[in-house]
C-alpha atoms as a PDB file:
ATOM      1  CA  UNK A   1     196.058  27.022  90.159  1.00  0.00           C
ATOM      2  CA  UNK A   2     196.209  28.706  93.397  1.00  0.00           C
ATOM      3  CA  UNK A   3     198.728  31.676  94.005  1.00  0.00           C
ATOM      4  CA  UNK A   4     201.004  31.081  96.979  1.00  0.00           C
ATOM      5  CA  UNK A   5     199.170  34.160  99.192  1.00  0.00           C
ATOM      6  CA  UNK A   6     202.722  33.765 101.455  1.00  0.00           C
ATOM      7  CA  UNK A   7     204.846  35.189  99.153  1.00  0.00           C
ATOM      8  CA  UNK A   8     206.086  38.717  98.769  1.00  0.00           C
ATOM      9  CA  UNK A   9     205.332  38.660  95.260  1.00  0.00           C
ATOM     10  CA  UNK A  10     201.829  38.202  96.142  1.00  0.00           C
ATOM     11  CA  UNK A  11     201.761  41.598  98.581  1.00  0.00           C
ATOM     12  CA  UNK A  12     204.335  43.576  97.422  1.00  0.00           C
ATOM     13  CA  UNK A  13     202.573  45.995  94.222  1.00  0.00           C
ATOM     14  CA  UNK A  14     200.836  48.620  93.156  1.00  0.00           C
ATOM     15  CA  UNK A  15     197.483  46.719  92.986  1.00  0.00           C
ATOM     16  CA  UNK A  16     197.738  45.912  96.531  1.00  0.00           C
ATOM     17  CA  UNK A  17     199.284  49.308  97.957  1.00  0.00           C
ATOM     18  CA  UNK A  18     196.500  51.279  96.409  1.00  0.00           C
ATOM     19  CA  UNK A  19     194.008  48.832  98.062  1.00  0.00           C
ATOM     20  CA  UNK A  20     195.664  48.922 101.397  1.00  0.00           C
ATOM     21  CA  UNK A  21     196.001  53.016 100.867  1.00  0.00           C
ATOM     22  CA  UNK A  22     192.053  52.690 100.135  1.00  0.00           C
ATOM     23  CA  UNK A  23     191.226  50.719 103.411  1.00  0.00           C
ATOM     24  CA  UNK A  24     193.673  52.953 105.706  1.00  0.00           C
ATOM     25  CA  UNK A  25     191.996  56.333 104.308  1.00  0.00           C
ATOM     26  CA  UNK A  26     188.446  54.988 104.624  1.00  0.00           C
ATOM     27  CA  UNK A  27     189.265  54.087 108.518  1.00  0.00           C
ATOM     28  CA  UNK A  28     190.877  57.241 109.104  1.00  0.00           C
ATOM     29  CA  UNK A  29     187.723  59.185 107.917  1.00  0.00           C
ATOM     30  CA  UNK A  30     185.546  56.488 110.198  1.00  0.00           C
ATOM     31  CA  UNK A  31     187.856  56.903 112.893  1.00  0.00           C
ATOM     32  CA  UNK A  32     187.508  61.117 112.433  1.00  0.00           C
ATOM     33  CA  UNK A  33     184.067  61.059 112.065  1.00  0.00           C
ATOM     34  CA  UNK A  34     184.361  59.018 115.621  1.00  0.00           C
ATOM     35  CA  UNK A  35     186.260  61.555 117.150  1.00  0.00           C
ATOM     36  CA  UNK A  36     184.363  64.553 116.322  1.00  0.00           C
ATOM     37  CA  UNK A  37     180.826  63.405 116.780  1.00  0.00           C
ATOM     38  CA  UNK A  38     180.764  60.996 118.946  1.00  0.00           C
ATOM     39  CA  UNK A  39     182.582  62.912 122.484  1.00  0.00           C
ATOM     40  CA  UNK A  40     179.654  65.582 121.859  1.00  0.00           C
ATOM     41  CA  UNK A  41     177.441  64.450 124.077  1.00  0.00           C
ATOM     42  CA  UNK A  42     177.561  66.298 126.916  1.00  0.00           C
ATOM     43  CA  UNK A  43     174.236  66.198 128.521  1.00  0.00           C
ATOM     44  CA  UNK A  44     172.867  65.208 132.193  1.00  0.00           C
ATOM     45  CA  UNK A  45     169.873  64.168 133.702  1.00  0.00           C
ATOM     46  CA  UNK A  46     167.895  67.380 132.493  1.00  0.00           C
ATOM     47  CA  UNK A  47     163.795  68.071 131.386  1.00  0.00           C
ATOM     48  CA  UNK A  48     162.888  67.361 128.038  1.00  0.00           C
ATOM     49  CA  UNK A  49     163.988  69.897 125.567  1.00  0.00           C
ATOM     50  CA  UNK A  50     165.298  72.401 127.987  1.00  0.00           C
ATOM     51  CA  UNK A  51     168.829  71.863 126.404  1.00  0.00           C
ATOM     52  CA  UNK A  52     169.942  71.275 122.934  1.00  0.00           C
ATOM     53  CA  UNK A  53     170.671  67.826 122.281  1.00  0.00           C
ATOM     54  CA  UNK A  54     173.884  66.621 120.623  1.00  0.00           C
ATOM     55  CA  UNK A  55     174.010  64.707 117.312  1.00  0.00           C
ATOM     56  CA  UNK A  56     174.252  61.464 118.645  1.00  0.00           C
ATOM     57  CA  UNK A  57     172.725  61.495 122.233  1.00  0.00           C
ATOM     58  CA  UNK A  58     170.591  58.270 123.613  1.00  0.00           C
ATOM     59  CA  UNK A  59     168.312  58.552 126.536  1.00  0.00           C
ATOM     60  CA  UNK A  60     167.675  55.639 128.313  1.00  0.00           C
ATOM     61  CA  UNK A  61     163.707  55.466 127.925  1.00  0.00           C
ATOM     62  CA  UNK A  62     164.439  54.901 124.141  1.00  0.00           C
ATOM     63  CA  UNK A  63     167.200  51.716 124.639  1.00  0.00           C
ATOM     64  CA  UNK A  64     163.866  49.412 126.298  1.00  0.00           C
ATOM     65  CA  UNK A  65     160.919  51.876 125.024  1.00  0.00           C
ATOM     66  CA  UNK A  66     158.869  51.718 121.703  1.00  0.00           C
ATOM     67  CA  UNK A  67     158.052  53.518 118.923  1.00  0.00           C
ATOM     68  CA  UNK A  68     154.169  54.127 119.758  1.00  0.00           C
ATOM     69  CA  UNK A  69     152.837  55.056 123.148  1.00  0.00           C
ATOM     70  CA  UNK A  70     149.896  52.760 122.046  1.00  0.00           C
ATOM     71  CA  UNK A  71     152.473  49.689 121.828  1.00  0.00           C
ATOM     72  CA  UNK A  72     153.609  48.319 125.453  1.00  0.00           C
ATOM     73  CA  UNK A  73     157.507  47.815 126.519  1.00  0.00           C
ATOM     74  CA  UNK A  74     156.702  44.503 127.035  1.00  0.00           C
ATOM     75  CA  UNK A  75     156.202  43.482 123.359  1.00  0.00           C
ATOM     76  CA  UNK A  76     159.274  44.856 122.312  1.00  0.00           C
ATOM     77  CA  UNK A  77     161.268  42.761 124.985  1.00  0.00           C
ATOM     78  CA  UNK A  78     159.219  39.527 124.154  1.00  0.00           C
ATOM     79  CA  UNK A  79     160.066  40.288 120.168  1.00  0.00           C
ATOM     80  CA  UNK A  80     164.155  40.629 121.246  1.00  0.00           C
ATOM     81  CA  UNK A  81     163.793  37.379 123.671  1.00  0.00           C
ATOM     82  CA  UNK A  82     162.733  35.310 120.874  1.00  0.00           C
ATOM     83  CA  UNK A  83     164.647  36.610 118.086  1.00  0.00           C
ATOM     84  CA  UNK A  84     168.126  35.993 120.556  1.00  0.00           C
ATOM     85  CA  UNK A  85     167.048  32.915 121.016  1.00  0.00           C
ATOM     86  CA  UNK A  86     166.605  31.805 117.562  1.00  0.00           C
ATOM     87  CA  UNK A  87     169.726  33.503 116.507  1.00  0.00           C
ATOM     88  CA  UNK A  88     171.688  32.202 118.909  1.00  0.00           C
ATOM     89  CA  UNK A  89     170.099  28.138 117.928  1.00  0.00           C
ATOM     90  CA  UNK A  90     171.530  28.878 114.530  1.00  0.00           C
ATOM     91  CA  UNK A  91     174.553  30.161 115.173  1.00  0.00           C
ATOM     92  CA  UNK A  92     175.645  27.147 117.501  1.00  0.00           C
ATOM     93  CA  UNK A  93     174.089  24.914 115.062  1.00  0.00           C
ATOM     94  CA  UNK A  94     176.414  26.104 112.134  1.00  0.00           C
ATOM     95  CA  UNK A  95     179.228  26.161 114.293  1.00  0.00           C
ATOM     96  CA  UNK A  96     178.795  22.726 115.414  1.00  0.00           C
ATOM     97  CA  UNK A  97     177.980  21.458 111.994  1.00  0.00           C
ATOM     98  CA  UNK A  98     180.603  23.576 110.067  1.00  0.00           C
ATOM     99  CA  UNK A  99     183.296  24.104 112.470  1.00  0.00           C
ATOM    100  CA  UNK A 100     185.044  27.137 113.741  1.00  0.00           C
ATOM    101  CA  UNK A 101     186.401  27.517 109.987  1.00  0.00           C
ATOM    102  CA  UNK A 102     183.117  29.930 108.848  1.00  0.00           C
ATOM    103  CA  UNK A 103     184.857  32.374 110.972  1.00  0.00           C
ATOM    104  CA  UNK A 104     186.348  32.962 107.572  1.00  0.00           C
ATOM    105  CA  UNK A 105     183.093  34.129 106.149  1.00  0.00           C
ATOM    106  CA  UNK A 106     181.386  37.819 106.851  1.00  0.00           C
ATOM    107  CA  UNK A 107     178.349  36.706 106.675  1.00  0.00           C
ATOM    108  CA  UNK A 108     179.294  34.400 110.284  1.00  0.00           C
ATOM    109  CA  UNK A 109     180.663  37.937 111.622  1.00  0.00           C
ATOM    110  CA  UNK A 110     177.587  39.992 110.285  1.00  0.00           C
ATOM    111  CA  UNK A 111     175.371  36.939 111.838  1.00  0.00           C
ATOM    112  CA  UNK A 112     177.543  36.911 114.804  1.00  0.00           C
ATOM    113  CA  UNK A 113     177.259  40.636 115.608  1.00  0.00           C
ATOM    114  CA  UNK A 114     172.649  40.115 115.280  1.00  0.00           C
ATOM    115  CA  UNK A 115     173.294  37.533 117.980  1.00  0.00           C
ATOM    116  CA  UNK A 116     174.979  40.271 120.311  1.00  0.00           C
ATOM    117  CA  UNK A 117     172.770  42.691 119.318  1.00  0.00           C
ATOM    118  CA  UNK A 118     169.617  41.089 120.475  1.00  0.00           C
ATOM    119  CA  UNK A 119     171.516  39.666 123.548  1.00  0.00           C
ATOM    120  CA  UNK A 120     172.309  42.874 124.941  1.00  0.00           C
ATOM    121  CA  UNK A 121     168.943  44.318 123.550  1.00  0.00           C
ATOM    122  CA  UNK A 122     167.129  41.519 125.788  1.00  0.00           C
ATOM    123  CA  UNK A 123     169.041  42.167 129.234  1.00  0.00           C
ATOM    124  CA  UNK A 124     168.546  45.992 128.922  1.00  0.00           C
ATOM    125  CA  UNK A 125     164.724  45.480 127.637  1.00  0.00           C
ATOM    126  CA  UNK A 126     164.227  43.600 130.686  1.00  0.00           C
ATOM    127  CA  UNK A 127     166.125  45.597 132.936  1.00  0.00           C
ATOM    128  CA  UNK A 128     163.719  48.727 131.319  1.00  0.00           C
ATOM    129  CA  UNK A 129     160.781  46.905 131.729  1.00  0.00           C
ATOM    130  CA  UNK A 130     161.599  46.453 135.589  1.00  0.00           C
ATOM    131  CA  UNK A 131     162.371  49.941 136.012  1.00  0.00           C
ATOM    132  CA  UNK A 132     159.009  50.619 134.223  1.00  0.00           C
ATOM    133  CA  UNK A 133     156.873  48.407 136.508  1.00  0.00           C
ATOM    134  CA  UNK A 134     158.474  50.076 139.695  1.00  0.00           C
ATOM    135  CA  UNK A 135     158.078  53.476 138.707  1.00  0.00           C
ATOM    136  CA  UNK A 136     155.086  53.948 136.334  1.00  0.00           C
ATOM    137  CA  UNK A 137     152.381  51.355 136.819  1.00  0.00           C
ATOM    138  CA  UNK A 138     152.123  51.858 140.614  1.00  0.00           C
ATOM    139  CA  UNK A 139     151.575  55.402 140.518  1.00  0.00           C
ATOM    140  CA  UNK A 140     148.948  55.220 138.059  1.00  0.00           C
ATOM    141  CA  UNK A 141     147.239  52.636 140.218  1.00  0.00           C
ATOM    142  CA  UNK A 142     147.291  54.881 142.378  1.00  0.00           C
ATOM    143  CA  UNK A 143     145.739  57.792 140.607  1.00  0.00           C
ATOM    144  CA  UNK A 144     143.277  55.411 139.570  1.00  0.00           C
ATOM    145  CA  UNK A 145     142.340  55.240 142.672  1.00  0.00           C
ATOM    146  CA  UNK A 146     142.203  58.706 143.669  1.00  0.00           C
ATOM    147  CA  UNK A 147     140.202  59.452 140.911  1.00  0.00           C
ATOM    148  CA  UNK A 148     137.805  56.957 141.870  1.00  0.00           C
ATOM    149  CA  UNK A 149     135.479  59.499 143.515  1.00  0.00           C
ATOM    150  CA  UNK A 150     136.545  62.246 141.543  1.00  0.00           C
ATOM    151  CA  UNK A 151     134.003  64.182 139.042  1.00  0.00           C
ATOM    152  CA  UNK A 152     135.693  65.980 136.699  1.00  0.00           C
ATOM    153  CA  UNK A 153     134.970  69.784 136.874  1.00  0.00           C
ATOM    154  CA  UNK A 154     132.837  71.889 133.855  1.00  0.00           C
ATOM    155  CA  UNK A 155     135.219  74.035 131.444  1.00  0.00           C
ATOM    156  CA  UNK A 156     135.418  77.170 132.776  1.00  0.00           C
ATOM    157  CA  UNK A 157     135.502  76.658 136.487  1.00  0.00           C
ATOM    158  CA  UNK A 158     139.036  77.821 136.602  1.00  0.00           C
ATOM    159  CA  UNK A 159     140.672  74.200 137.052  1.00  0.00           C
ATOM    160  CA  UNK A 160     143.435  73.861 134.980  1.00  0.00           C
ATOM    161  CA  UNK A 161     143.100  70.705 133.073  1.00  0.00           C
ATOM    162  CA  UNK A 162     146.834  70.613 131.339  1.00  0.00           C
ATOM    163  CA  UNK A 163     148.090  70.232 134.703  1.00  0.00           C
ATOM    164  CA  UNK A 164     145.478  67.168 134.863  1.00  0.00           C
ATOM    165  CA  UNK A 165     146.469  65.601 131.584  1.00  0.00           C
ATOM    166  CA  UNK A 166     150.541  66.219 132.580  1.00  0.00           C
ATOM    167  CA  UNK A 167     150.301  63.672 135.530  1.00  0.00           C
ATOM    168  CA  UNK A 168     149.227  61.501 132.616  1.00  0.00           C
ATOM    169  CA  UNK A 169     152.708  61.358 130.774  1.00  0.00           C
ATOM    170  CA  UNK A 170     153.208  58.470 129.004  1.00  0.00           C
ATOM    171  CA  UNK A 171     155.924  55.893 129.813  1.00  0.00           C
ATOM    172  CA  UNK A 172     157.586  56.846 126.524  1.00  0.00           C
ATOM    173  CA  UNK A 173     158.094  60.045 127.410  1.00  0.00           C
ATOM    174  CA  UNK A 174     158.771  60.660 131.032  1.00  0.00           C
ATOM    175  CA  UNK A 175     158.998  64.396 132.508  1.00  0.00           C
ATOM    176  CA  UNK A 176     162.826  63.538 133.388  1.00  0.00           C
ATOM    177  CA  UNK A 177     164.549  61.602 130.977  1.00  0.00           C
ATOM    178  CA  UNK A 178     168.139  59.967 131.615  1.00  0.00           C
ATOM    179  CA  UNK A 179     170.805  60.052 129.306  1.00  0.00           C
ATOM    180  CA  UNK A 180     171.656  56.368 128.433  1.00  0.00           C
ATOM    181  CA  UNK A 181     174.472  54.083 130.280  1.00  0.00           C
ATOM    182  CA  UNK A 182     177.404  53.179 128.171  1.00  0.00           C
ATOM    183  CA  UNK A 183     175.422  50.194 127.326  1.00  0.00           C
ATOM    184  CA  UNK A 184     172.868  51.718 125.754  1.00  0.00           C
ATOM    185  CA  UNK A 185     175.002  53.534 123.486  1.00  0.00           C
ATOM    186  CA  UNK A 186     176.841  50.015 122.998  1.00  0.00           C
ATOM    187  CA  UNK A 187     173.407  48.971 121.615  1.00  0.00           C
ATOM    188  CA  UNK A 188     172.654  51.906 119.172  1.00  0.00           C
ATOM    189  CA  UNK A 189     176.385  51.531 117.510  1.00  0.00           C
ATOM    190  CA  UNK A 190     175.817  47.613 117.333  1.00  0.00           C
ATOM    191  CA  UNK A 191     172.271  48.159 115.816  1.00  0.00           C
ATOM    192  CA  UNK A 192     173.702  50.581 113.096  1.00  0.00           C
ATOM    193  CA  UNK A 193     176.846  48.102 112.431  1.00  0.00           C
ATOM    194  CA  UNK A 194     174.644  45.147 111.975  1.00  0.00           C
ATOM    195  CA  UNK A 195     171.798  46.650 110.007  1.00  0.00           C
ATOM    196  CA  UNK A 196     174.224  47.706 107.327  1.00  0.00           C
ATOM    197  CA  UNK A 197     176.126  44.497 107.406  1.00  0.00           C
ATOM    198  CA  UNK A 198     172.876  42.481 107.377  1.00  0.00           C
ATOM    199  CA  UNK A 199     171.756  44.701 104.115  1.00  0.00           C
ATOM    200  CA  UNK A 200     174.694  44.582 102.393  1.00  0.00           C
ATOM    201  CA  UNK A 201     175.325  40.532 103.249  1.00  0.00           C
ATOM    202  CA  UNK A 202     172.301  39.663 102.285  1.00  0.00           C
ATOM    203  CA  UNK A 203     172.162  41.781  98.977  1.00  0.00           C
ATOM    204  CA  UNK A 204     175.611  40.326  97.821  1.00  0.00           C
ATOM    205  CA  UNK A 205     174.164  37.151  98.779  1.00  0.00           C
ATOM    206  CA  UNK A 206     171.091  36.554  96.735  1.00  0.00           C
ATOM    207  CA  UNK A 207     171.863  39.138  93.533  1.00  0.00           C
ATOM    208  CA  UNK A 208     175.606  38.330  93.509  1.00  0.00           C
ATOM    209  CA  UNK A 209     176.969  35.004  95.210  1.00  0.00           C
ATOM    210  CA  UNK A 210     174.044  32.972  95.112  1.00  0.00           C
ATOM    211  CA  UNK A 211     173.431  32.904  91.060  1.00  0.00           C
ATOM    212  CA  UNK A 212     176.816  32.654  90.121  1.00  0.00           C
ATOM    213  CA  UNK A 213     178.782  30.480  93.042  1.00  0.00           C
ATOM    214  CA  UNK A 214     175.982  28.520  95.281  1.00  0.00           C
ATOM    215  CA  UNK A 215     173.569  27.924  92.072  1.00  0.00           C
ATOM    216  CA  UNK A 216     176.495  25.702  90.706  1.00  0.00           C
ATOM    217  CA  UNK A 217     178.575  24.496  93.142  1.00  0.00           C
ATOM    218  CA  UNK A 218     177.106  24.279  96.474  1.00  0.00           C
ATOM    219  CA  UNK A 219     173.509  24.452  96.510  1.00  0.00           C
ATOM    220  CA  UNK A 220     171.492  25.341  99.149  1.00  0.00           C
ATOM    221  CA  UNK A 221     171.354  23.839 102.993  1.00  0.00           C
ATOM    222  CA  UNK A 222     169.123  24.840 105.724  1.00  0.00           C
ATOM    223  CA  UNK A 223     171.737  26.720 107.611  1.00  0.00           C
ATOM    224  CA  UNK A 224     172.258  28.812 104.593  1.00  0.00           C
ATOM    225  CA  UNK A 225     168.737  30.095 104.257  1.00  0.00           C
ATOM    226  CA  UNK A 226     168.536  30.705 107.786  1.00  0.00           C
ATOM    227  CA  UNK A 227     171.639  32.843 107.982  1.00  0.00           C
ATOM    228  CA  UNK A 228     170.508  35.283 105.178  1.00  0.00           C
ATOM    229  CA  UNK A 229     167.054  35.325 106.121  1.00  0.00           C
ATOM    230  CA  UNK A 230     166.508  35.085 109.662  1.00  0.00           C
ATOM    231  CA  UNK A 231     168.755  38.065 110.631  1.00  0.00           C
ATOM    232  CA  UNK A 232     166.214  39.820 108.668  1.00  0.00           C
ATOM    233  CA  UNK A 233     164.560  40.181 112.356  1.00  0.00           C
ATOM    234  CA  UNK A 234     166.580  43.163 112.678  1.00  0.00           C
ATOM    235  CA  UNK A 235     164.115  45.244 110.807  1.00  0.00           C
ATOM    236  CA  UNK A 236     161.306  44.437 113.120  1.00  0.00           C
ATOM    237  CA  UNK A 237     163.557  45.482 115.688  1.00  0.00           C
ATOM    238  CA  UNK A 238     164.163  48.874 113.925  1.00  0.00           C
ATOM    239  CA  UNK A 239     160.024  49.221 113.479  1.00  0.00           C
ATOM    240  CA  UNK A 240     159.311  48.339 117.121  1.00  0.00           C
ATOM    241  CA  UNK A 241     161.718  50.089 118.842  1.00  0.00           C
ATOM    242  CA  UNK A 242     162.572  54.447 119.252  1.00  0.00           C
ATOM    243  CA  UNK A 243     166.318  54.257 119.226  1.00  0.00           C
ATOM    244  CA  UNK A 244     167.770  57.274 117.294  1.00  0.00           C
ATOM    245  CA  UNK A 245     169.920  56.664 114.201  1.00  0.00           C
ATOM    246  CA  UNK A 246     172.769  59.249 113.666  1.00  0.00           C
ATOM    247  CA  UNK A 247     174.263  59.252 110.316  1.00  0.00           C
ATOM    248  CA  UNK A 248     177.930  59.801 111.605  1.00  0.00           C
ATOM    249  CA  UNK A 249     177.795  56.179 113.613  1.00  0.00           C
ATOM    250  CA  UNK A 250     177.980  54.929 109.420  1.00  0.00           C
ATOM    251  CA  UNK A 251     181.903  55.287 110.495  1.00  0.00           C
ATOM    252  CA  UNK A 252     181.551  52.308 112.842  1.00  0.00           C
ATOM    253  CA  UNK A 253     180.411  50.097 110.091  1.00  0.00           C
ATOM    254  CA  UNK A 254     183.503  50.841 107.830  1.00  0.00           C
ATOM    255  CA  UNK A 255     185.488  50.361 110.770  1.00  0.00           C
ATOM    256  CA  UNK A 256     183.846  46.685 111.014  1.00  0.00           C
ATOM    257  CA  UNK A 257     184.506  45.803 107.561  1.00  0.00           C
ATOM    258  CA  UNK A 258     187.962  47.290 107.116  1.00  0.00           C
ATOM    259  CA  UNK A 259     188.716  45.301 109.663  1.00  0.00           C
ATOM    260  CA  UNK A 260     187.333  41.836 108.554  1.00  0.00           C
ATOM    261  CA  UNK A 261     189.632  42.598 105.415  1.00  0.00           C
ATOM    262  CA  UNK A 262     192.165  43.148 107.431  1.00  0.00           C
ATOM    263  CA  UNK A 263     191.721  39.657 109.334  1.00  0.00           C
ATOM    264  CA  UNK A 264     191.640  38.009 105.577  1.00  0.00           C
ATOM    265  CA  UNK A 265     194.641  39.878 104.796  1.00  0.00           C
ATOM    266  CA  UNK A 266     196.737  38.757 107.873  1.00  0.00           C
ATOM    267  CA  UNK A 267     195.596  34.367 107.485  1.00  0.00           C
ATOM    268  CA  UNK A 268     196.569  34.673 103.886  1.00  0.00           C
ATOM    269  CA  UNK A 269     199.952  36.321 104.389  1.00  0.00           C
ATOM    270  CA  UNK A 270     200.702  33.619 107.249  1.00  0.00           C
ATOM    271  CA  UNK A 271     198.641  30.561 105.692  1.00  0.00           C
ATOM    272  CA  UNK A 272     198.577  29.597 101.949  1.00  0.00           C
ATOM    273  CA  UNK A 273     194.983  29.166 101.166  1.00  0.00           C
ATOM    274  CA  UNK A 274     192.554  30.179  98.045  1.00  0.00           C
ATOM    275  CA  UNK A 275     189.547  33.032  98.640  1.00  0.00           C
ATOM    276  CA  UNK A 276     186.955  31.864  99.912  1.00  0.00           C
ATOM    277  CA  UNK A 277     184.518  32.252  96.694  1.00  0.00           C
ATOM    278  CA  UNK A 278     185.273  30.425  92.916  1.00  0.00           C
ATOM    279  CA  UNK A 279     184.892  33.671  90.885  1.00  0.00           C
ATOM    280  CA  UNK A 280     187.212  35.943  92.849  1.00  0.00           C
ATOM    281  CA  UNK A 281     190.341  33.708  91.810  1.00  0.00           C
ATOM    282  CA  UNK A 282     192.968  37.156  92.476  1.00  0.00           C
ATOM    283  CA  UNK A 283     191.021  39.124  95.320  1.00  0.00           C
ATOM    284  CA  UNK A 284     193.821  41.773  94.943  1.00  0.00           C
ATOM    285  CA  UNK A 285     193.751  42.504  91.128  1.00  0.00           C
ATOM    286  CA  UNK A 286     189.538  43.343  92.413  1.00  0.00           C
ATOM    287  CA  UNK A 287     190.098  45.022  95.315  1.00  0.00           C
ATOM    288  CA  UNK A 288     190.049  48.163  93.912  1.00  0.00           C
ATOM    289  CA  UNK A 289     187.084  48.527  91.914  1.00  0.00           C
ATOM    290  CA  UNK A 290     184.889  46.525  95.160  1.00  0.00           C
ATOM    291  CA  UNK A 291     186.436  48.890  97.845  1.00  0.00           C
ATOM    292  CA  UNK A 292     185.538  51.824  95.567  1.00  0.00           C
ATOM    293  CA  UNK A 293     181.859  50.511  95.200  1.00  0.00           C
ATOM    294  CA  UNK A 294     181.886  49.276  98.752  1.00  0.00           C
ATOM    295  CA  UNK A 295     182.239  52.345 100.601  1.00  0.00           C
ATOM    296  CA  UNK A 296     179.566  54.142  98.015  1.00  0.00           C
ATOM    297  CA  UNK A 297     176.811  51.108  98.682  1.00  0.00           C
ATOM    298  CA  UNK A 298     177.497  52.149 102.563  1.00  0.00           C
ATOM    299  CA  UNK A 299     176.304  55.121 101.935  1.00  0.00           C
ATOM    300  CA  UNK A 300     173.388  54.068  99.857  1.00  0.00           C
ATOM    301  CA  UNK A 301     172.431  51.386 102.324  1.00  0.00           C
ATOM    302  CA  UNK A 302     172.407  53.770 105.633  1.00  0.00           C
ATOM    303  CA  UNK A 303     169.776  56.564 103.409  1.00  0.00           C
ATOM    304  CA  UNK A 304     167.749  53.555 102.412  1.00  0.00           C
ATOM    305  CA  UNK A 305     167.326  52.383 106.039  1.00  0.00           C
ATOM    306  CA  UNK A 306     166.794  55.710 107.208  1.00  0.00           C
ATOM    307  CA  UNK A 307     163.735  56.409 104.603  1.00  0.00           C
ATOM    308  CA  UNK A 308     162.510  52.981 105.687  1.00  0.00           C
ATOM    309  CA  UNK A 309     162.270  54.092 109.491  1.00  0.00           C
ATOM    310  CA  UNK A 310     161.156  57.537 108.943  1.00  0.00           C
ATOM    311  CA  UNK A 311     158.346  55.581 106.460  1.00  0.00           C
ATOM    312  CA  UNK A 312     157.494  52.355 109.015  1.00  0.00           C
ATOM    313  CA  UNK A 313     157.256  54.175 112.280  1.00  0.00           C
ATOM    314  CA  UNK A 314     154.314  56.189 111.275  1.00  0.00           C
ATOM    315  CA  UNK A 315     152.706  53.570 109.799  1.00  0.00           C
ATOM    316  CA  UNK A 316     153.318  51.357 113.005  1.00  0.00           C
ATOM    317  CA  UNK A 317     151.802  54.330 115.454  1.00  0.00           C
ATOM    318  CA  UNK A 318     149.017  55.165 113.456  1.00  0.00           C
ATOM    319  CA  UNK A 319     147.728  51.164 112.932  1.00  0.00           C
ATOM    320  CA  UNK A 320     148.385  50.399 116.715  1.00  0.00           C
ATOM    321  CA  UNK A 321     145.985  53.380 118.215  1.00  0.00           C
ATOM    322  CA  UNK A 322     143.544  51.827 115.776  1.00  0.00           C
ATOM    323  CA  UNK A 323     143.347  48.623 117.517  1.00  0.00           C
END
């Protein structure tokens, strides 16, 4: 039997005020962490490490650029063209097959929010790229060229070779570097949002949903594997590309979530409708217990991606200068 979600009896408890006192407090602390981290940055157009940096500053070289000077811009941009593209095929594809009801589900939102990601990661990857090909390759053409004649002098002649070697700065690390445009910070907090959503979708997915709903019920479509699979792109993205991660921006994925429960909230107070999933018959009388473990997996989630990078990234550099 399905409870009537439009009744006051429903809403009105302890079970539910404890929940809703759960998901206010956890956005409060998201929204705080917001507040005090996130106004830091203060920094202008500047040389490299002349000033300290704040916790979560972005420079603009590192929205478009790439982990390993060894590894061109360009394959980067190509990788983020694709992926949108193949995103964005399945996502119209469900929604044209499913209908605008899986905007119900958070794996559609989590899926949703990939799509964006690598949108906005494509324009500003090409708009980098640009910017790189004006700037960079013509003036090493022309140095090229000037050092077409030129014989390098013995050590010791009093010509200092650092200078030599400075005018030889990689793209990936340009004398001036340029704090990043709103969009680029846009991209970093989208990147952290999704790749916590993707993890934790995905998890709750195959070790949770999958054995004991889709196994028995639904089965398996196309659509389905592609959802929870493809957006695993995002972790090439993550090995590719030299975007800082600050631990703080964690607070913009709680905000994301509280507010998808929120949503659910608000269509079953005004529409009369089960949860979505057969073995969560009385969301509210669970909330508690999943919010608690919710917030903790977070946590877990955001260290776990950030030993993967710190692990991947080296691995990446020092396998692409051996090529």
């Amino acid at each position: 039997m399905i409870d009537d979600t439009t009744a006051l009896s429903y809403w009105l408890n302890w079970r539910f005020l404890l929940c809703a006192v759960w998901v206010l407090v956890a956005m409060v602390f998201a929204a705080l962490l917001i507040w005090r981290y996130e106004g830091s940055r203060k920094i202008r157009d500047k040389p490299s490490g002349v000033q300290q940096e704040a916790a979560g500053c972005l420079y603009d070289d590192e929205v478009w650029g790439t982990c390993s000077k060894s590894i061109h811009p360009i394959w980067l941009l190509a990788y983020r063209v694709v992926a949108f593209c193949t995103l964005l095929a399945v996502l119209l594809a469900d929604f044209v097959i499913n209908g605008a009801g899986k905007i119900f589900f958070y794996t559609e939102w989590t899926f949703t929010l990939v799509t964006v990601y690598f949108g906005l990661a494509s324009s500003l990857s090409i708009i980098g790229y640009l910017r790189y090909r004006h700037d960079v390759e013509p003036e090493s053409t022309i140095d090229n060229a000037d050092r077409g004649s030129y014989v390098p002098p013995i050590l010791g002649e009093g010509t200092d070779t650092a200078l030599e070697t400075g005018s030889l700065d990689c793209y990936c690390e340009p004398k001036f570097r340029t704090v990043a445009s709103v969009w680029g910070y846009a991209l970093q907090i989208i990147f952290q949002m999704s790749a916590g959503a993707v993890a934790l979708t995905d998890s709750v997915f195959w070790l949770i949903l999958y054995p004991s709903t889709y196994a028995n019920y639904y089965g398996l479509s196309f659509l389905i594997i592609c959802k929870h699979s493809v957006n695993g792109v995002l972790l090439g993205d993550a090995v590719l590309n030299r975007m800082r991660f600050p631990f703080f921006r964690i607070a913009y994925l709680v905000l994301w979530t509280c507010t998808f429960v929120i949503f659910q909230w608000v269509i079953h107070a005004c529409v009369a409708m089960r949860y979505l999933f057969l073995f969560l018959p009385d969301i509210i009388t669970l909330s508690y217990s999943f919010y608690q473990h919710h917030n903790s997996s977070l946590i877990i989630l955001h260290y776990l991606q950030q030993m993967a990078l710190s692990f991947s990234r080296p691995v990446i550099s020092v396998c692409s200068t051996m090529v």
